[in-house]
Protein backbone atom coordinates (compact mmCIF):
# COMPACT_ATOMS: atom_id res chain seq x y z
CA UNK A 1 -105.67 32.30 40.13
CA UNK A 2 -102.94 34.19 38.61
CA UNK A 3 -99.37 33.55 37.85
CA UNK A 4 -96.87 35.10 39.66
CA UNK A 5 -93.73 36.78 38.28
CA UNK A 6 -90.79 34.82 39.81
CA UNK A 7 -86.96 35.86 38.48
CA UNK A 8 -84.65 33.35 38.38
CA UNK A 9 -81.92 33.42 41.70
CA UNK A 10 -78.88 34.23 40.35
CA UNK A 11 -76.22 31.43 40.58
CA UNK A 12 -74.20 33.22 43.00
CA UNK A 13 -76.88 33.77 45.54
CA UNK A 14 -77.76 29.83 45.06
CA UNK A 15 -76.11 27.15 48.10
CA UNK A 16 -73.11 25.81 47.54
CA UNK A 17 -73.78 21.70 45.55
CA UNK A 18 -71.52 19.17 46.78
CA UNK A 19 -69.61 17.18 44.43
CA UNK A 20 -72.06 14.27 45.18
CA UNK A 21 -74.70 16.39 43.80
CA UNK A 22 -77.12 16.84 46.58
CA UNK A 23 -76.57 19.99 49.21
CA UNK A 24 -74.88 18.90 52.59
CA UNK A 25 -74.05 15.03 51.53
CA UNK A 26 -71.26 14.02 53.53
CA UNK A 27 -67.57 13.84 51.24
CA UNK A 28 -66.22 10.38 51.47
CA UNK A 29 -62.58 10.48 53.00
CA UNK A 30 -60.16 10.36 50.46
CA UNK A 31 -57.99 6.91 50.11
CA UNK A 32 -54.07 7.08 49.45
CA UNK A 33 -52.96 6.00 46.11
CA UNK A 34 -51.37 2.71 45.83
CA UNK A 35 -48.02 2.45 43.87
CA UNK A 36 -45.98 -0.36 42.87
CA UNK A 37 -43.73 -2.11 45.49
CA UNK A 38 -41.41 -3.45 43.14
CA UNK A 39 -41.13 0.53 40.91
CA UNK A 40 -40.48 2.21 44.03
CA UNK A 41 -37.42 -0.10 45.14
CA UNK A 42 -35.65 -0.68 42.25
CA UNK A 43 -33.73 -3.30 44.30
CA UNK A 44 -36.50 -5.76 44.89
CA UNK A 45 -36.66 -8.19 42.35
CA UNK A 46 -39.65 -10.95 41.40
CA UNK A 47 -38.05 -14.25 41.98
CA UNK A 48 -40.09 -17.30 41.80
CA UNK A 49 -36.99 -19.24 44.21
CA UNK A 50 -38.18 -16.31 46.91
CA UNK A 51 -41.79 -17.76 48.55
CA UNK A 52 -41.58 -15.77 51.21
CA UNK A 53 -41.58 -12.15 49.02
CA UNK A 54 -44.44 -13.94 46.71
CA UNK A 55 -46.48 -15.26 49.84
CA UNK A 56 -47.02 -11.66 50.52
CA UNK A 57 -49.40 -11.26 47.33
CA UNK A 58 -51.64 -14.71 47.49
CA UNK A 59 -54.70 -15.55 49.87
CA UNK A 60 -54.85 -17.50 52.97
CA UNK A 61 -56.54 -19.94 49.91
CA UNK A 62 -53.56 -19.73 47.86
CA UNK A 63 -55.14 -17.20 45.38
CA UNK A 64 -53.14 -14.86 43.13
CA UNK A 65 -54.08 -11.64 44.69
CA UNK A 66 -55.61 -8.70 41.72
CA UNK A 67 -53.18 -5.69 41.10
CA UNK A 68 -55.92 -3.98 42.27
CA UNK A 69 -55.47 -4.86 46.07
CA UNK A 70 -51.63 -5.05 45.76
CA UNK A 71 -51.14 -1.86 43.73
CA UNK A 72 -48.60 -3.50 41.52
CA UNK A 73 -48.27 -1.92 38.19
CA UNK A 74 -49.24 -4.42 34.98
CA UNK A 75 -45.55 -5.80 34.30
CA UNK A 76 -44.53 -6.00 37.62
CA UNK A 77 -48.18 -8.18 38.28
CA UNK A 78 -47.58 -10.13 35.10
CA UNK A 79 -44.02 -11.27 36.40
CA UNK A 80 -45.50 -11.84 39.79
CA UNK A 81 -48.32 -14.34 38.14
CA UNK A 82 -45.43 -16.28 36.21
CA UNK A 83 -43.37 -16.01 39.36
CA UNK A 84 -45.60 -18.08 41.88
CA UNK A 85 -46.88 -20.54 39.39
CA UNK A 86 -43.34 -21.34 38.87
CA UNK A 87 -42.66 -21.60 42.38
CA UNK A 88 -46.09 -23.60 42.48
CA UNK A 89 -44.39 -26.28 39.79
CA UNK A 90 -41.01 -26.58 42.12
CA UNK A 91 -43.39 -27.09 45.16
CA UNK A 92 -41.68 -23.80 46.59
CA UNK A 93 -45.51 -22.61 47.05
CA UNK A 94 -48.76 -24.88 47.53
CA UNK A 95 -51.38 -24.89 45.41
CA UNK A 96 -54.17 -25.27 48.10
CA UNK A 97 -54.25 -25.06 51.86
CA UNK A 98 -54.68 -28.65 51.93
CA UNK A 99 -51.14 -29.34 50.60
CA UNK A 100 -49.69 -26.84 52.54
CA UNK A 101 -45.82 -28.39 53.98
């Protein structure tokens, strides 16, 4: 058996490579980027005496939702933590479903 002489195929002559890495793997649609409620109106404010603004970023458990699902920015999530635990402590927000008014 003898080797064969085999050149190299130039990279232009070579298929296309996904950015996945693998030739004809499907592109994953691309998401739009979340931005900050409370950045983009300058006239919303965080108010912890406002439940129904801060119901809009806790669970149907009464969990602080992550910036990452809300797309706040890290201020405007740190004043919207302080915000509904406040409102927790004045009973303007329940802690659990179960003491849901």
């Amino acid at each position: 058996m003898s080797e064969t002489n085999r050149t190299p195929t130039p990279p232009s002559a070579q298929k296309p490579v996904t950015s996945a890495g693998r030739r004809g793997a499907r592109q994953r649609p691309q998401r739009r980027r979340k931005f900050c409620k409370f950045c983009a109106d300058k006239s919303l404010r965080i108010d912890y005496k406002d439940p129904d603004l801060l119901h809009h970023f806790i669970t149907e458990r009464f969990k602080i939702l992550p910036a990452r699902v809300t797309g706040t920015c890290a201020k405007h999530q740190r004043r919207l933590t302080t915000a509904i635990k406040r409102a927790r402590q004045l009973a303007l927000l329940a802690y659990t479903p179960l003491h849901k008014g």
